[in-house]
Protein backbone atom coordinates (compact mmCIF):
# COMPACT_ATOMS: atom_id res chain seq x y z
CA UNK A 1 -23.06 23.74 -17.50
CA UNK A 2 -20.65 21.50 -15.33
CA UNK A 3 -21.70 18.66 -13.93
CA UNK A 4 -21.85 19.45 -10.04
CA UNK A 5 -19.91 17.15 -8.10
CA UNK A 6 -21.82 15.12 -5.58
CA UNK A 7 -20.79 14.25 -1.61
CA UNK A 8 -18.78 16.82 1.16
CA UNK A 9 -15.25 17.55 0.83
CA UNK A 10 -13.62 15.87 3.38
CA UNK A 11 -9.71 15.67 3.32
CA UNK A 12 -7.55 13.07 5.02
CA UNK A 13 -7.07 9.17 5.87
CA UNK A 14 -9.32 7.03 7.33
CA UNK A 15 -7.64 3.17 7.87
CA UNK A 16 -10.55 0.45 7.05
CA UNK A 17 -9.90 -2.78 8.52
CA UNK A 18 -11.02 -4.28 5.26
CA UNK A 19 -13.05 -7.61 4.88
CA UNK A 20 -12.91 -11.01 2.90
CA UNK A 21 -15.80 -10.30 0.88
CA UNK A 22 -15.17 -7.91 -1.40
CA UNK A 23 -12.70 -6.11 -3.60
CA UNK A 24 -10.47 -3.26 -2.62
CA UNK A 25 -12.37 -0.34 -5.33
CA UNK A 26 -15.47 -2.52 -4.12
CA UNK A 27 -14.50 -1.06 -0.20
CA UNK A 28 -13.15 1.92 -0.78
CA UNK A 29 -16.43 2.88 -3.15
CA UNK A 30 -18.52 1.87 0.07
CA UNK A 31 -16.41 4.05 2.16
CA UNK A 32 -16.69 6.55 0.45
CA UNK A 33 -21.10 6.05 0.35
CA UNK A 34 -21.32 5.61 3.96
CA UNK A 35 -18.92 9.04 4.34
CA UNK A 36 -20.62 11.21 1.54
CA UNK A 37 -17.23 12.14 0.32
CA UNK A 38 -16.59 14.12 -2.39
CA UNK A 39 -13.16 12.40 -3.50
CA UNK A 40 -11.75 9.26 -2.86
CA UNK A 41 -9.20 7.06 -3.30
CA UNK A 42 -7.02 4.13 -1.56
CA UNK A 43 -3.31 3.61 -0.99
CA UNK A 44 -2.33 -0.29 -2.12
CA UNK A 45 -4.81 -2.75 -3.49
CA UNK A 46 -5.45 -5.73 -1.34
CA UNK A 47 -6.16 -9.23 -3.04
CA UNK A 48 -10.37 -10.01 -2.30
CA UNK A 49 -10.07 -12.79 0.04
CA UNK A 50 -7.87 -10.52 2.07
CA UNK A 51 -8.53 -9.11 4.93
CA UNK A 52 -6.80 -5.96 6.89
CA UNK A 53 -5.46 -2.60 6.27
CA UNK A 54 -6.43 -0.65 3.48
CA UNK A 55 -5.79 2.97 3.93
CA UNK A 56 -8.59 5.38 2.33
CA UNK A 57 -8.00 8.81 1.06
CA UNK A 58 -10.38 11.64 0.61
CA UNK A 59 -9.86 14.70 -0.76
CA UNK A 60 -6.02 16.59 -1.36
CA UNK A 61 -5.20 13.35 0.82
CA UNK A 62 -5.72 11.38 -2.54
CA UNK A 63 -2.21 13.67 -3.98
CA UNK A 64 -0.37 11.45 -1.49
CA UNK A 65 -1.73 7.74 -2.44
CA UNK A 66 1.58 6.82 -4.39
CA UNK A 67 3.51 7.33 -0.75
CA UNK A 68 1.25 5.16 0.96
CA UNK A 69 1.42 2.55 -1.69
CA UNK A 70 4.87 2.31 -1.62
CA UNK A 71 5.41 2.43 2.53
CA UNK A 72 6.94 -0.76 4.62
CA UNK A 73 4.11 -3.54 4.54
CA UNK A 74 3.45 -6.45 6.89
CA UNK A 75 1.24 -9.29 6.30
CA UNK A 76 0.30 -12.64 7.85
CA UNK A 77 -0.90 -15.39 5.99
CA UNK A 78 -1.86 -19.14 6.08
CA UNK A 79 -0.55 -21.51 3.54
CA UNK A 80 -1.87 -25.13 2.51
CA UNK A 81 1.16 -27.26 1.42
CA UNK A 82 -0.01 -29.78 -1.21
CA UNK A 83 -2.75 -28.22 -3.52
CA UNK A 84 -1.57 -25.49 -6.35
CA UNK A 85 -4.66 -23.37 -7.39
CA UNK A 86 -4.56 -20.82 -10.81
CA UNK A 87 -4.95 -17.80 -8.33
CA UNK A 88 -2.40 -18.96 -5.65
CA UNK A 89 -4.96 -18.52 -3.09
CA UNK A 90 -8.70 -20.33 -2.02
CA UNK A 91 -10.18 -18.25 -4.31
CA UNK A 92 -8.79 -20.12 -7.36
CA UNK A 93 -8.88 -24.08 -9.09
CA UNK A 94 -6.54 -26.78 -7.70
CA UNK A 95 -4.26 -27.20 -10.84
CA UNK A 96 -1.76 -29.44 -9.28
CA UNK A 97 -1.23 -31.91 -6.16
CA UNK A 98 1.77 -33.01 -4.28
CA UNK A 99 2.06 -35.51 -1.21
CA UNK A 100 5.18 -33.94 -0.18
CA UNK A 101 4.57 -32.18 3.36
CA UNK A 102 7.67 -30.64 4.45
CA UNK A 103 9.20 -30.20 8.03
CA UNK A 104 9.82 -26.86 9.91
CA UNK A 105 13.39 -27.82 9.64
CA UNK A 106 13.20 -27.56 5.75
CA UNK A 107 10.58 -24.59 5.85
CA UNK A 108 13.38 -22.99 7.98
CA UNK A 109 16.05 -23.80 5.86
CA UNK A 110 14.03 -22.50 3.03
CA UNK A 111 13.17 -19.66 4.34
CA UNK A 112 16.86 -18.38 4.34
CA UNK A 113 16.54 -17.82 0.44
CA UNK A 114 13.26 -15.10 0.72
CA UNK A 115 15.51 -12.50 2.94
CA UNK A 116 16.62 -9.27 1.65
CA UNK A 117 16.27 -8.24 -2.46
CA UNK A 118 14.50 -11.27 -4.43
CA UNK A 119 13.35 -11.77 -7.54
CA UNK A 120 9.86 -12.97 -8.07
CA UNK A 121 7.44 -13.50 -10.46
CA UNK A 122 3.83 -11.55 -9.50
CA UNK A 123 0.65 -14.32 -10.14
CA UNK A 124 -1.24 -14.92 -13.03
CA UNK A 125 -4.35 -13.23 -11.25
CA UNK A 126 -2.81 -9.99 -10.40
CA UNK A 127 -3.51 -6.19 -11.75
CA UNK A 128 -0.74 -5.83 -13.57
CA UNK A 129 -1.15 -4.49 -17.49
CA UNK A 130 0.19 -6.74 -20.07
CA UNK A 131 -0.48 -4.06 -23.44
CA UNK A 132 -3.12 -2.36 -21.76
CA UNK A 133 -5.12 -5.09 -20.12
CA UNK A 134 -5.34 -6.83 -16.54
CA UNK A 135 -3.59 -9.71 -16.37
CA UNK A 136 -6.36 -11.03 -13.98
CA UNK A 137 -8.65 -10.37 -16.94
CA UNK A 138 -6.13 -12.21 -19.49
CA UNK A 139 -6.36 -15.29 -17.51
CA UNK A 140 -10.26 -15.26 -16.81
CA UNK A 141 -10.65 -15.27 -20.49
CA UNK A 142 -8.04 -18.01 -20.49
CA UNK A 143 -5.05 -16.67 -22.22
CA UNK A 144 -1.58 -17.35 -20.56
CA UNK A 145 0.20 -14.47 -20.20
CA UNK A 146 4.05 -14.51 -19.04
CA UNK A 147 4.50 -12.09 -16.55
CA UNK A 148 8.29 -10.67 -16.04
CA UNK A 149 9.74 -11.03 -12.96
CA UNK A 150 10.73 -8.20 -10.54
CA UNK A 151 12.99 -7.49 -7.71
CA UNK A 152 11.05 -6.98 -4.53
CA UNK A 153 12.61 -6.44 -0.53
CA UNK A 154 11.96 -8.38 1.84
CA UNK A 155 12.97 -7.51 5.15
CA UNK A 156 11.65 -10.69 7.49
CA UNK A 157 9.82 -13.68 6.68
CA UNK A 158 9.17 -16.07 9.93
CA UNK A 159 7.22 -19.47 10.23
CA UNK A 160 5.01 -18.38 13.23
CA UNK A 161 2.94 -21.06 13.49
CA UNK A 162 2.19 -25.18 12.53
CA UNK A 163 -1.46 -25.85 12.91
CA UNK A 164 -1.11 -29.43 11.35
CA UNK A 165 0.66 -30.76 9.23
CA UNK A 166 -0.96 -29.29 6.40
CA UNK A 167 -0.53 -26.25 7.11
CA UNK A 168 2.09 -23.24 8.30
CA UNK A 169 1.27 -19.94 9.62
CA UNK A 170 4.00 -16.40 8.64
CA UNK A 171 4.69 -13.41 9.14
CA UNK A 172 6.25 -10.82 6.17
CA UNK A 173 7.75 -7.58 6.59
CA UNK A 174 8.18 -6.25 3.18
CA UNK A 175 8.87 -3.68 0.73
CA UNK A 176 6.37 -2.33 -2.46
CA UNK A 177 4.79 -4.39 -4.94
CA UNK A 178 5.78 -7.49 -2.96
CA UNK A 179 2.58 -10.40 -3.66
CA UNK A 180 2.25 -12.82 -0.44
CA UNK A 181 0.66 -15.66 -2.98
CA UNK A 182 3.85 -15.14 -5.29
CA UNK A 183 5.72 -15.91 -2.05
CA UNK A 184 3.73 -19.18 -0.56
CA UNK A 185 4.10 -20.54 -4.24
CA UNK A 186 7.25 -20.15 -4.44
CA UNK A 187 8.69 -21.42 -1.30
CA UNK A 188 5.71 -24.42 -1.77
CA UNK A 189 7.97 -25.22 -4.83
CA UNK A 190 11.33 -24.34 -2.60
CA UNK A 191 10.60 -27.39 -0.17
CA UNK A 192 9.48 -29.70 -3.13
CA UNK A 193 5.90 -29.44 -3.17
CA UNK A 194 3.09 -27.00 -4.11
CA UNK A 195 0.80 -24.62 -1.95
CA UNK A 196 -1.54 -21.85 -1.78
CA UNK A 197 -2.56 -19.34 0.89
CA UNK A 198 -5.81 -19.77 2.90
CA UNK A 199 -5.79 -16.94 5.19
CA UNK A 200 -4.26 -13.37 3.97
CA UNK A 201 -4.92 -10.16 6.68
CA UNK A 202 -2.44 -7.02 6.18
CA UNK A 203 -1.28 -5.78 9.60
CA UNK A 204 0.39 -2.58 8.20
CA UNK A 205 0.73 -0.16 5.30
CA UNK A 206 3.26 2.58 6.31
CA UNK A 207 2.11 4.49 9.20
CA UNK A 208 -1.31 2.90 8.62
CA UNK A 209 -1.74 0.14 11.43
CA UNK A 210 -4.43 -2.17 12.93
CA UNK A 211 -4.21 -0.11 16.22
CA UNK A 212 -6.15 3.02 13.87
CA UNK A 213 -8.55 0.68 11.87
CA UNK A 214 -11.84 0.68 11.87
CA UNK A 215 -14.28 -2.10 10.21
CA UNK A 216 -16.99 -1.34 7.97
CA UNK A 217 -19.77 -2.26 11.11
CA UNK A 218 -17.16 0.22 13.33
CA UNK A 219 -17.64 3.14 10.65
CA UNK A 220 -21.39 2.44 10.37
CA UNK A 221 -21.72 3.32 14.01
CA UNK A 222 -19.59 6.10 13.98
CA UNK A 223 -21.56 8.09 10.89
CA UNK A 224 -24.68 7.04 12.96
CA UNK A 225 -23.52 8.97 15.59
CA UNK A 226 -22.47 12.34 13.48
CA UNK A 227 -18.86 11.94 13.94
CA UNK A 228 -16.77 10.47 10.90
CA UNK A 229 -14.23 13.17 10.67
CA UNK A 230 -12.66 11.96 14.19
CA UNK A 231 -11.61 8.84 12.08
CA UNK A 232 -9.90 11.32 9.75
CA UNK A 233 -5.67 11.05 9.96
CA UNK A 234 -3.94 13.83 8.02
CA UNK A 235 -3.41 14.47 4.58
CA UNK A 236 0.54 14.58 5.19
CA UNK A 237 0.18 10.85 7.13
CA UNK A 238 1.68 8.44 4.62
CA UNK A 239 4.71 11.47 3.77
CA UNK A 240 7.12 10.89 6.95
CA UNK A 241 9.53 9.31 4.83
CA UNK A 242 10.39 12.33 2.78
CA UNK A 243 12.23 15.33 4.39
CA UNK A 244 10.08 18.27 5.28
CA UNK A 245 10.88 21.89 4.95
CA UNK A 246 9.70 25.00 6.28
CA UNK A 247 8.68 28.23 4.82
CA UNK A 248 7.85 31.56 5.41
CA UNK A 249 3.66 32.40 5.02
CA UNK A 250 4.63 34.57 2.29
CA UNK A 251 6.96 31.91 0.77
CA UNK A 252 4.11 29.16 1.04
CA UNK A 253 1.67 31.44 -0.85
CA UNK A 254 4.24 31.11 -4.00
CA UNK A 255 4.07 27.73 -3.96
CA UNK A 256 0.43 27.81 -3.71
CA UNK A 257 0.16 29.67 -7.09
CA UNK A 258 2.49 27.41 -9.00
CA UNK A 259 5.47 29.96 -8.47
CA UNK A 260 8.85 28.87 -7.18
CA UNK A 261 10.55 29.78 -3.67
CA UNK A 262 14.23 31.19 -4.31
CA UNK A 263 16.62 29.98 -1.28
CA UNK A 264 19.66 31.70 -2.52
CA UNK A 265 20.11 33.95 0.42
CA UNK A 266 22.21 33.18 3.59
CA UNK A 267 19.87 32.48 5.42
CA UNK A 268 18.75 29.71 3.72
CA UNK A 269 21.45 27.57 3.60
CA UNK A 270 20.66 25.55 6.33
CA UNK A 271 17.06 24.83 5.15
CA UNK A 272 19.08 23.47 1.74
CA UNK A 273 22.01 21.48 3.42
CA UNK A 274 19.17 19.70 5.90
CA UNK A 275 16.75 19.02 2.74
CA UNK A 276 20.00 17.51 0.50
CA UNK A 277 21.17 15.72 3.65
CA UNK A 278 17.93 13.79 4.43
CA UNK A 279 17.82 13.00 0.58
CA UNK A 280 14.30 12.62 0.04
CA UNK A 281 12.09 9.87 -2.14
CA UNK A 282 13.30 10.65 -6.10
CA UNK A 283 14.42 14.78 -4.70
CA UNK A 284 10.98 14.88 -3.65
CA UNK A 285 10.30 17.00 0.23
CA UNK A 286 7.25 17.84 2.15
CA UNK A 287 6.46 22.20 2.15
CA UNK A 288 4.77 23.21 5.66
CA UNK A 289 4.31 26.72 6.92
CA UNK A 290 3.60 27.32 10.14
CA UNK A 291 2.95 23.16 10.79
CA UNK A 292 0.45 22.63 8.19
CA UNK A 293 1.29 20.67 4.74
CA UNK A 294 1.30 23.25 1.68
CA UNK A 295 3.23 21.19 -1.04
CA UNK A 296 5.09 18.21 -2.32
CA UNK A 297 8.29 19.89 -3.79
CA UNK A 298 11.43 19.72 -5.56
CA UNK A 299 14.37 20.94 -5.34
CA UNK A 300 15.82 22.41 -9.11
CA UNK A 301 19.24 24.17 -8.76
CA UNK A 302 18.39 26.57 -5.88
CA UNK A 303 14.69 26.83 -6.27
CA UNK A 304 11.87 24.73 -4.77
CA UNK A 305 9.34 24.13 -7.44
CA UNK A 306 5.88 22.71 -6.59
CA UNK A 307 5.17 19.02 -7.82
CA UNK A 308 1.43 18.80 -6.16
CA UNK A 309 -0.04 21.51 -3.96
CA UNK A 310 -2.01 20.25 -1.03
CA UNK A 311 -4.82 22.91 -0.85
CA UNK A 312 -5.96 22.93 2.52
């Protein structure tokens, strides 16, 4: 007999405001408690001393995760000039010190390097697999692992703030797979000392924004009261960046049995020259039928062909 599935079947995103006390699966597995949801998932890992957004998925929602993960970022952080740790954060040992305390003049100056396509190297303590492992794992058991570098976008990184001279406050606006302690380490180094971050909150993940969070406390309150689904933003929420499509009710129920929709006819050459012309994330476009979501599809020759069906 199958094992029956425990929780309700909610579908959609809820934005947690997340706090400094616990892991990202740690959050999102509370979440998902305090919700009794069926499915759930969430859409970019945040480091544990971290606090901000971290956008939730439940249900078909968790079909869209990768386009959440890899939507325009911004963070704000704190760094400490003068004390390396193994983490790059407070979480981690101090494994070098430097007297050095640099200006805003040279953090400016500085700063010009980090704009635009980088190359950087992500920290020892990240989630990255190295043969199958963690690389956070690797180093708690003490093993040094190289990690390769990778090219990462950044798109503004600002000195917002001097709260002594130990200290500078920033703001990032940023593209995927970009680590804010990779960053403060390296422009530590850049200005000819070392440094860590203190403080690390995410402001926004995509469409995902402080102005739609809610905290853990905020949430409590809310189930308390009967109401979670009102926190709920739609399944299609992280998918504005790919071009959408529309289709027929009869077309959409094609899709929604694996089939492919023909648009060789006339009629449909507009619908094809409008999904070529907005180009779309790796050919991939966003199905709807009559304003709801039906599929992620691509487009193969003059068919669409369904990569995930959204069943809703």
């Amino acid at each position: 007999m199958a094992r029956k599935r425990k929780g309700v079947p909610r579908h959609g995103w809820l934005v947690l405001d997340k706090p400094g006390t616990m892991t990202s699966t740690q959050a999102m597995a509370k979440v998902r408690w305090m919700m009794n949801a069926e499915k759930a998932g969430h859409g970019g890992t945040l480091d544990p001393i971290a606090t901000g957004i971290l956008p939730i998925a439940f249900g078909e929602a968790t079909k869209t995760v990768q386009y959440a993960m890899d939507g325009h970022k911004t963070y704000r952080f704190v760094m400490k000039f003068g004390e390396a740790t193994d983490t790059d954060d407070r979480a981690g040992q101090v494994i070098a010190t430097s007297d050095v305390r640099p200006t805003d003049e040279q953090i400016e100056k500085a700063l010009e390097a980090f704009q635009g396509l980088i190359s950087q190297v992500p920290p020892q303590y990240s989630a990255i697999k190295v043969d199958g492992e963690r690389a956070y794992d690797l180093a708690r058991e003490g093993e040094a692992v190289e990690l390769a570098a990778r090219t990462v976008r950044i798109d503004g990184f600002h000195l917002t703030g001097r709260p002594d001279n130990d200290h500078a406050e920033f703001e990032v606006e940023c593209g995927k797979g970009t680590y804010m302690r990779s960053l403060a380490r390296d422009l530590a180094l850049a200005v000819g000392t070392v440094g860590h971050i203190t403080v690390l909150r995410r402001l926004s993940v995509g469409p995902f924004t402080l102005a739609n969070a809610v905290t853990l406390e905020q949430l409590e309150q809310i189930v308390a009261e009967g109401e979670p689904d009102r926190l709920l933003m739609p399944v299609a929420a992280p998918l504005d960046r790919l071009p959408a499509i529309d289709l027929s009710p009869v077309e959409a129920d094609r899709l929604r049995h694996g089939q492919g929709v023909s648009l060789l006819r006339r009629a449909d050459l507009d619908r094809l020259e409008a999904l070529r012309g907005a180009g779309g994330e790796e050919g991939t476009a966003l199905a709807l039928t009559e304003g709801r979501p039906v599929a992620l599809v691509r487009l193969e020759g003059g068919e669409l062909r369904p990569a995930r069906v959204l069943n809703l």
